[in-house]
C-alpha atoms as a PDB file:
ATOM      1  CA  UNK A   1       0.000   0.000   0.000  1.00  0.00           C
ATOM      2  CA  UNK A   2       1.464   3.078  -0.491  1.00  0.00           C
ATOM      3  CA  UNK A   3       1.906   5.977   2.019  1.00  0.00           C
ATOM      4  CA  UNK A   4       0.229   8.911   1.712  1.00  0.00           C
ATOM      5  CA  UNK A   5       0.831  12.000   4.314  1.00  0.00           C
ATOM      6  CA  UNK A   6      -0.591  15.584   4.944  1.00  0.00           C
ATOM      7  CA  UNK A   7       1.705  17.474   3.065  1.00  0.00           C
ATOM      8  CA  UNK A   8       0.604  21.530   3.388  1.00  0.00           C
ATOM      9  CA  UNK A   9      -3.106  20.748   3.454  1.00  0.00           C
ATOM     10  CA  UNK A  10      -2.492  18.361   0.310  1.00  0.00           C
ATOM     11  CA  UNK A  11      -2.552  14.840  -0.674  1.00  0.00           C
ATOM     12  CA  UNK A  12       1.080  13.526  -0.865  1.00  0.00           C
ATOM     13  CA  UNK A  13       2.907  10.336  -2.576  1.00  0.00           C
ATOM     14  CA  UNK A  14       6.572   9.635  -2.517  1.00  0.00           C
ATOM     15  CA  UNK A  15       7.377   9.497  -5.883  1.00  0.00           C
ATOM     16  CA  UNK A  16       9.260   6.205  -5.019  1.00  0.00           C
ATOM     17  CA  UNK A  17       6.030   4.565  -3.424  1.00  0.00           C
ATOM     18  CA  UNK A  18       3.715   5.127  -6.784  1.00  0.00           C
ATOM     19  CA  UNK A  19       4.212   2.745  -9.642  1.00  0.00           C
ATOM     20  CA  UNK A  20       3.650   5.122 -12.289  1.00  0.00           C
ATOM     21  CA  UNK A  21       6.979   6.964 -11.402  1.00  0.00           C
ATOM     22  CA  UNK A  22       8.976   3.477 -10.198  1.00  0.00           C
ATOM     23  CA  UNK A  23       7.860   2.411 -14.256  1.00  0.00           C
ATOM     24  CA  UNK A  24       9.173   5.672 -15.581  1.00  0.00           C
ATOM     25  CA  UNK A  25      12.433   5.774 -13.501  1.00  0.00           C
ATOM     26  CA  UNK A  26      13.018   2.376 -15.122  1.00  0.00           C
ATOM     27  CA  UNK A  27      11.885   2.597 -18.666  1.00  0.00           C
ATOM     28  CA  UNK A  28      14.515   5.964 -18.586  1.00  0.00           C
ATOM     29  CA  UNK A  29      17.347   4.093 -17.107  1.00  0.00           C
ATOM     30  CA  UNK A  30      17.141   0.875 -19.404  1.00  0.00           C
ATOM     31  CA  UNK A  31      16.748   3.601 -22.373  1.00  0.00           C
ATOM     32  CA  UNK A  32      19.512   5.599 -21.284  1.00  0.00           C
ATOM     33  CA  UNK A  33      22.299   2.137 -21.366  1.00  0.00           C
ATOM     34  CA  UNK A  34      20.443   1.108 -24.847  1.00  0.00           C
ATOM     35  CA  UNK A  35      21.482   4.922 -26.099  1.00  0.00           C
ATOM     36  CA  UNK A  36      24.906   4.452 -24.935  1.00  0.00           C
ATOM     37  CA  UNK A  37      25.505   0.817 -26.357  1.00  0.00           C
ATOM     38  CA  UNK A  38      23.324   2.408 -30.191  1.00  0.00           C
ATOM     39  CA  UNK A  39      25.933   5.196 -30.004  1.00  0.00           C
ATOM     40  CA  UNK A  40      28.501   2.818 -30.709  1.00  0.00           C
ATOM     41  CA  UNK A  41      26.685   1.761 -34.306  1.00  0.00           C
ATOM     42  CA  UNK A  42      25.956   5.519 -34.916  1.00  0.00           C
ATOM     43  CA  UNK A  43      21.915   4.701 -34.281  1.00  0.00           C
ATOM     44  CA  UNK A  44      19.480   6.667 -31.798  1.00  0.00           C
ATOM     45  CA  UNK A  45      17.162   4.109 -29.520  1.00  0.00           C
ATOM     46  CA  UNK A  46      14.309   5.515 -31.996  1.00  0.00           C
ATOM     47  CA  UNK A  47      15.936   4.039 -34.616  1.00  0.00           C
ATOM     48  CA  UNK A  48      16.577   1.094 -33.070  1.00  0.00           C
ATOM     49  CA  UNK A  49      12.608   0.647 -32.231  1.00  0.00           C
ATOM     50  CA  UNK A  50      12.047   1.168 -35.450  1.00  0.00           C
ATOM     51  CA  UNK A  51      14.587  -1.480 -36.856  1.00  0.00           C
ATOM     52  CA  UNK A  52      13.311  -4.187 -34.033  1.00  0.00           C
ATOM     53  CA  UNK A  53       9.730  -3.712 -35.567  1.00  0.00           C
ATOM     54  CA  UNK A  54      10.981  -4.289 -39.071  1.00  0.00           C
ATOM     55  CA  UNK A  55      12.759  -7.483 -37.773  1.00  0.00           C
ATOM     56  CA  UNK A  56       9.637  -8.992 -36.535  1.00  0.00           C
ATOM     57  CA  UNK A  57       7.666  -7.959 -39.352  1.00  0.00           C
ATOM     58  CA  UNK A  58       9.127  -6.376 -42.416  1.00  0.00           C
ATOM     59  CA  UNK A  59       7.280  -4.642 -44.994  1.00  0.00           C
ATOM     60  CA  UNK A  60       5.512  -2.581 -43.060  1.00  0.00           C
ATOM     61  CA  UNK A  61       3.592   0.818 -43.763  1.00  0.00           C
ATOM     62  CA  UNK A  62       4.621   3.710 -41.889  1.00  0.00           C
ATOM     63  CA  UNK A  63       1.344   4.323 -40.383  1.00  0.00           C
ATOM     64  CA  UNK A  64       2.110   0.572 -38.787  1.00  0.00           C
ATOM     65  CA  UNK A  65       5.257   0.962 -37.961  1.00  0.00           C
ATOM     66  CA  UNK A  66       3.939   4.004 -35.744  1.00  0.00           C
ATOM     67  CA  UNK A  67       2.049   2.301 -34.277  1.00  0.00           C
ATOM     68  CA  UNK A  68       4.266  -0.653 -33.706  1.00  0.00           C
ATOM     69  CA  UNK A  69       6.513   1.673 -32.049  1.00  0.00           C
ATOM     70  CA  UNK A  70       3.887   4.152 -30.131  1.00  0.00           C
ATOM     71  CA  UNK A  71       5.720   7.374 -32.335  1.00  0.00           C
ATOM     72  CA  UNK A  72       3.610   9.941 -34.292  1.00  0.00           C
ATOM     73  CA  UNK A  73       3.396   9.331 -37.750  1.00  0.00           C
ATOM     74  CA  UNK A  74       5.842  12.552 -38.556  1.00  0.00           C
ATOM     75  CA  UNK A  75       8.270  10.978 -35.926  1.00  0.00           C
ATOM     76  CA  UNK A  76       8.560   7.849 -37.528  1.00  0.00           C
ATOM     77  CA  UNK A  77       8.988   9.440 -41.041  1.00  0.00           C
ATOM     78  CA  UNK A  78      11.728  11.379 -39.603  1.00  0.00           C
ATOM     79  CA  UNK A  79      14.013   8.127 -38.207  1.00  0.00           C
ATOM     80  CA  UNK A  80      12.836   6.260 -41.502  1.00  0.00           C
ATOM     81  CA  UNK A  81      14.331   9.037 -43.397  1.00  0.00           C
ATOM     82  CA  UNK A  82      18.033   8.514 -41.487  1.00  0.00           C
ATOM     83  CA  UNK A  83      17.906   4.713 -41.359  1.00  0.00           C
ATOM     84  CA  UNK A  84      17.425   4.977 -45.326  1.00  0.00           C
ATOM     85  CA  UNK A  85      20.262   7.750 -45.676  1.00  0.00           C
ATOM     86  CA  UNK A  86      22.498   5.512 -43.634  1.00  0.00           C
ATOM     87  CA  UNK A  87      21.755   2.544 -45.960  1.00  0.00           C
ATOM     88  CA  UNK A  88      19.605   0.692 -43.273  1.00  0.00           C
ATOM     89  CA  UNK A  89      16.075   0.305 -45.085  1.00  0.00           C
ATOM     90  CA  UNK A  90      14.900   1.017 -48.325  1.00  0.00           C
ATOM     91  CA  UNK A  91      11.544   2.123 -48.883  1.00  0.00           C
ATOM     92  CA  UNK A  92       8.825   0.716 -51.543  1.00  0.00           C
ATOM     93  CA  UNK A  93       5.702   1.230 -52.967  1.00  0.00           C
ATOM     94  CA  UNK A  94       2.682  -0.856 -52.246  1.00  0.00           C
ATOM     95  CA  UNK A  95       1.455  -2.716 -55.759  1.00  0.00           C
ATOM     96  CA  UNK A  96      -2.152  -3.133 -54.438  1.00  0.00           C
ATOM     97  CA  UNK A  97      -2.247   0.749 -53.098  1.00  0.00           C
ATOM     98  CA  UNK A  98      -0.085   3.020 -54.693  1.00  0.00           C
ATOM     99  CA  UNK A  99      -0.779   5.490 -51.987  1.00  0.00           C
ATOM    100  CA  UNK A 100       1.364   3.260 -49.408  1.00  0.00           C
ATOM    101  CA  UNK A 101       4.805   2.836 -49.105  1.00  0.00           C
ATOM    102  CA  UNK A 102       6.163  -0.503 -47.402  1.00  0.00           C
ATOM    103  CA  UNK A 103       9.391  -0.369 -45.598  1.00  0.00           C
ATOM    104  CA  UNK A 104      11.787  -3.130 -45.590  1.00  0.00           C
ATOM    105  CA  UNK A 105      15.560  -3.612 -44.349  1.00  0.00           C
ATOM    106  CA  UNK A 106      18.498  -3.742 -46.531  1.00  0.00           C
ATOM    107  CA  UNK A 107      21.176  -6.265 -46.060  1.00  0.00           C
ATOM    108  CA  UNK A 108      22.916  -3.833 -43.747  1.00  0.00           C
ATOM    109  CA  UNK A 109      20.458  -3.727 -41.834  1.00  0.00           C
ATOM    110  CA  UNK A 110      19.626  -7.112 -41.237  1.00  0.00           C
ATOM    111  CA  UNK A 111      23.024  -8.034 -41.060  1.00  0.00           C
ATOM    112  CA  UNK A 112      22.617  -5.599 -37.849  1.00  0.00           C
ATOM    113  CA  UNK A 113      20.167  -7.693 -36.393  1.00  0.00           C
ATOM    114  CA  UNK A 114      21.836 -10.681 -33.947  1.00  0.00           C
ATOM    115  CA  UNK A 115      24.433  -8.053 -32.973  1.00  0.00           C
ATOM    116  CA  UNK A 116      22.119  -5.634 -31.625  1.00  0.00           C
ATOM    117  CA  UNK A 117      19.312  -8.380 -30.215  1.00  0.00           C
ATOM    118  CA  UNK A 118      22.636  -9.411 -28.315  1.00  0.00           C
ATOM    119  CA  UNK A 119      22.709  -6.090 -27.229  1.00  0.00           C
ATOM    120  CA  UNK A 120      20.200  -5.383 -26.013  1.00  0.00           C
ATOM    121  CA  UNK A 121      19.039  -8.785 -24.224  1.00  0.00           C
ATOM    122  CA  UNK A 122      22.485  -7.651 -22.367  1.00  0.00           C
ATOM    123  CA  UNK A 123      20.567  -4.644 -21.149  1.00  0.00           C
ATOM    124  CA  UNK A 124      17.763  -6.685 -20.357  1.00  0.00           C
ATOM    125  CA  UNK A 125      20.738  -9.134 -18.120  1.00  0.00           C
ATOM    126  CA  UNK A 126      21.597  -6.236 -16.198  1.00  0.00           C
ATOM    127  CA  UNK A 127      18.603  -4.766 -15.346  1.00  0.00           C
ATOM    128  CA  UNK A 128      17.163  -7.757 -14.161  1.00  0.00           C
ATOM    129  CA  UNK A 129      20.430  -9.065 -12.073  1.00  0.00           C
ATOM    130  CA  UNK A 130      19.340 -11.222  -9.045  1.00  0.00           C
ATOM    131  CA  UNK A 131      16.096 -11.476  -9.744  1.00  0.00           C
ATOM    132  CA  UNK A 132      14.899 -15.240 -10.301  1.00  0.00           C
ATOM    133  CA  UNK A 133      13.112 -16.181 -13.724  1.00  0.00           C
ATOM    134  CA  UNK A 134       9.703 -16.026 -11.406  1.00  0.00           C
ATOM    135  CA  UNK A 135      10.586 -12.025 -10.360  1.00  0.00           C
ATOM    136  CA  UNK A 136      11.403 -11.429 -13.978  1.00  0.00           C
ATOM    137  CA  UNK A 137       8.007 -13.672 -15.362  1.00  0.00           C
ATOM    138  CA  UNK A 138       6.085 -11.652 -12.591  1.00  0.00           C
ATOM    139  CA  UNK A 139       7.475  -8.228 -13.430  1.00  0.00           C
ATOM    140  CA  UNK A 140       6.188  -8.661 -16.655  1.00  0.00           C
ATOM    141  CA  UNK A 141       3.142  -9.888 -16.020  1.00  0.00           C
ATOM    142  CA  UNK A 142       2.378  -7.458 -13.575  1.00  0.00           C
ATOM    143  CA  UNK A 143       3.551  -4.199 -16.960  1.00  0.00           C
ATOM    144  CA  UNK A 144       1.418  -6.212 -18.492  1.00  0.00           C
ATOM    145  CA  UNK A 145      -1.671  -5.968 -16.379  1.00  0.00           C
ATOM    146  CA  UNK A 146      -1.036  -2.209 -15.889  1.00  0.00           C
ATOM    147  CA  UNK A 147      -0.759  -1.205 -19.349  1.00  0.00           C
ATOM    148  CA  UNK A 148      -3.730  -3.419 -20.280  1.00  0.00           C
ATOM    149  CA  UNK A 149      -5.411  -0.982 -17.331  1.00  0.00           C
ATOM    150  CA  UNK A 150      -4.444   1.946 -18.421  1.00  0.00           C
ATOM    151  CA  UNK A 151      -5.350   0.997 -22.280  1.00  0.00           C
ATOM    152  CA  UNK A 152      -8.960  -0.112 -21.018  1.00  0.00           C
ATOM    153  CA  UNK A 153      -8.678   3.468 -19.319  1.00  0.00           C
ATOM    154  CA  UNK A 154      -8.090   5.420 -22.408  1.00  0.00           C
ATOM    155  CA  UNK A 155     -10.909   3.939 -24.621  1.00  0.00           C
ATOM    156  CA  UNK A 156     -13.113   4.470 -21.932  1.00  0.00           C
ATOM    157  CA  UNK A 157     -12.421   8.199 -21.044  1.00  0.00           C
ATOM    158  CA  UNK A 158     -10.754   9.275 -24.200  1.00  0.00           C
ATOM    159  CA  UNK A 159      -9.754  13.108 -24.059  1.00  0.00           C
END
C-alpha cells in the first residue's frame, strides 16, 4: 500500500512509493544504457525501435510501424528518413495501393540484427540481475496488467 501524508493541506505520494513513477524511472534508465551501447553503431534508440519492428515484421507501412513503435506518424517518417540515408532500409511502394509505401531492411540492416538483439538482451541481463526467472516472469506480467489498465482506461475516457 502506499503511504500517503498531509503534506501543506495536500494529498502527498513519494514518488518512489507510486508505480507510475517506479515504471518511468526504469523505462529511462534501461533507455539511457540502450542509447549508450546504439551510439557505438551511430543509431538513436528511436531508430533502433524502429529497426526491431521491421525485424519482426518487415514490410511494413509507416502508419504501422507508428504504431508498432507508439511514435507519431511525422516521428517515424523522420528516423525512416536517417535509417534509409544511412543505408539501413529502403523504402517501396505498395502494388495493391499506390498510396502506401512498405518499408523493408536492406542487407545492412539485417546483417545488424543478432548483434544488436545481443545487445540489447544484455541490457535486459543487467537490469534484471538477481532477480529469479519467477521475479522477472512476474514483473512482466504485472507491466502487463497495468498497461492493459491503463489501455482499457483510455478507450473508456478518451480526451
Amino acid at each position: 500500500m502506499a503511504r500517503w501524508k498531509a503534506f501543506r493541506d495536500d494529498i502527498w505520494l513519494e514518488p518512489d512509493e507510486s508505480p507510475g513513477f517506479v515504471v518511468r524511472k526504469t523505462n529511462i534508465a534501461v533507455g539511457n544504457a540502450l542509447r549508450r551501447r546504439l551510439s557505438k553503431y551511430g543509431l538513436t534508440l528511436g531508430q533502433y525501435y524502429i529497426m526491431r519492428a521491421l525485424w519482426i515484421n518487415e514490410g511494413q507501412s509507416q502508419r504501422a510501424l507508428s504504431e508498432a513503435v507508439g511514435t507519431t506518424e511525422p516521428t517515424t517518417a523522420s528516423v525512416l528518413r536517417m535509417l534509409e540515408k544511412n543505408g539501413l532500409i529502403r523504402r517501396t511502394r505498395n502494388q495493391q495501393d499506390r498510396r502506401t509505401i512498405n518499408i523493408f531492411l536492406t542487407e545492412n540492416g539485417l546483417e545488424m540484427k543478432r548483434e544488436l538483439l545481443l545487445m540489447a538482451m544484455g541490457v535486459n541481463e543487467i537490469a534484471t540481475q538477481g532477480l529469479s526467472q519467477h521475479d522477472i516472469e512476474e514483473i512482466k506480467r504485472l507491466m502487463r496488467a497495468m498497461s492493459a489498465n491503463l489501455l482499457k482506461d483510455s478507450e473508456n475516457n478518451p480526451d
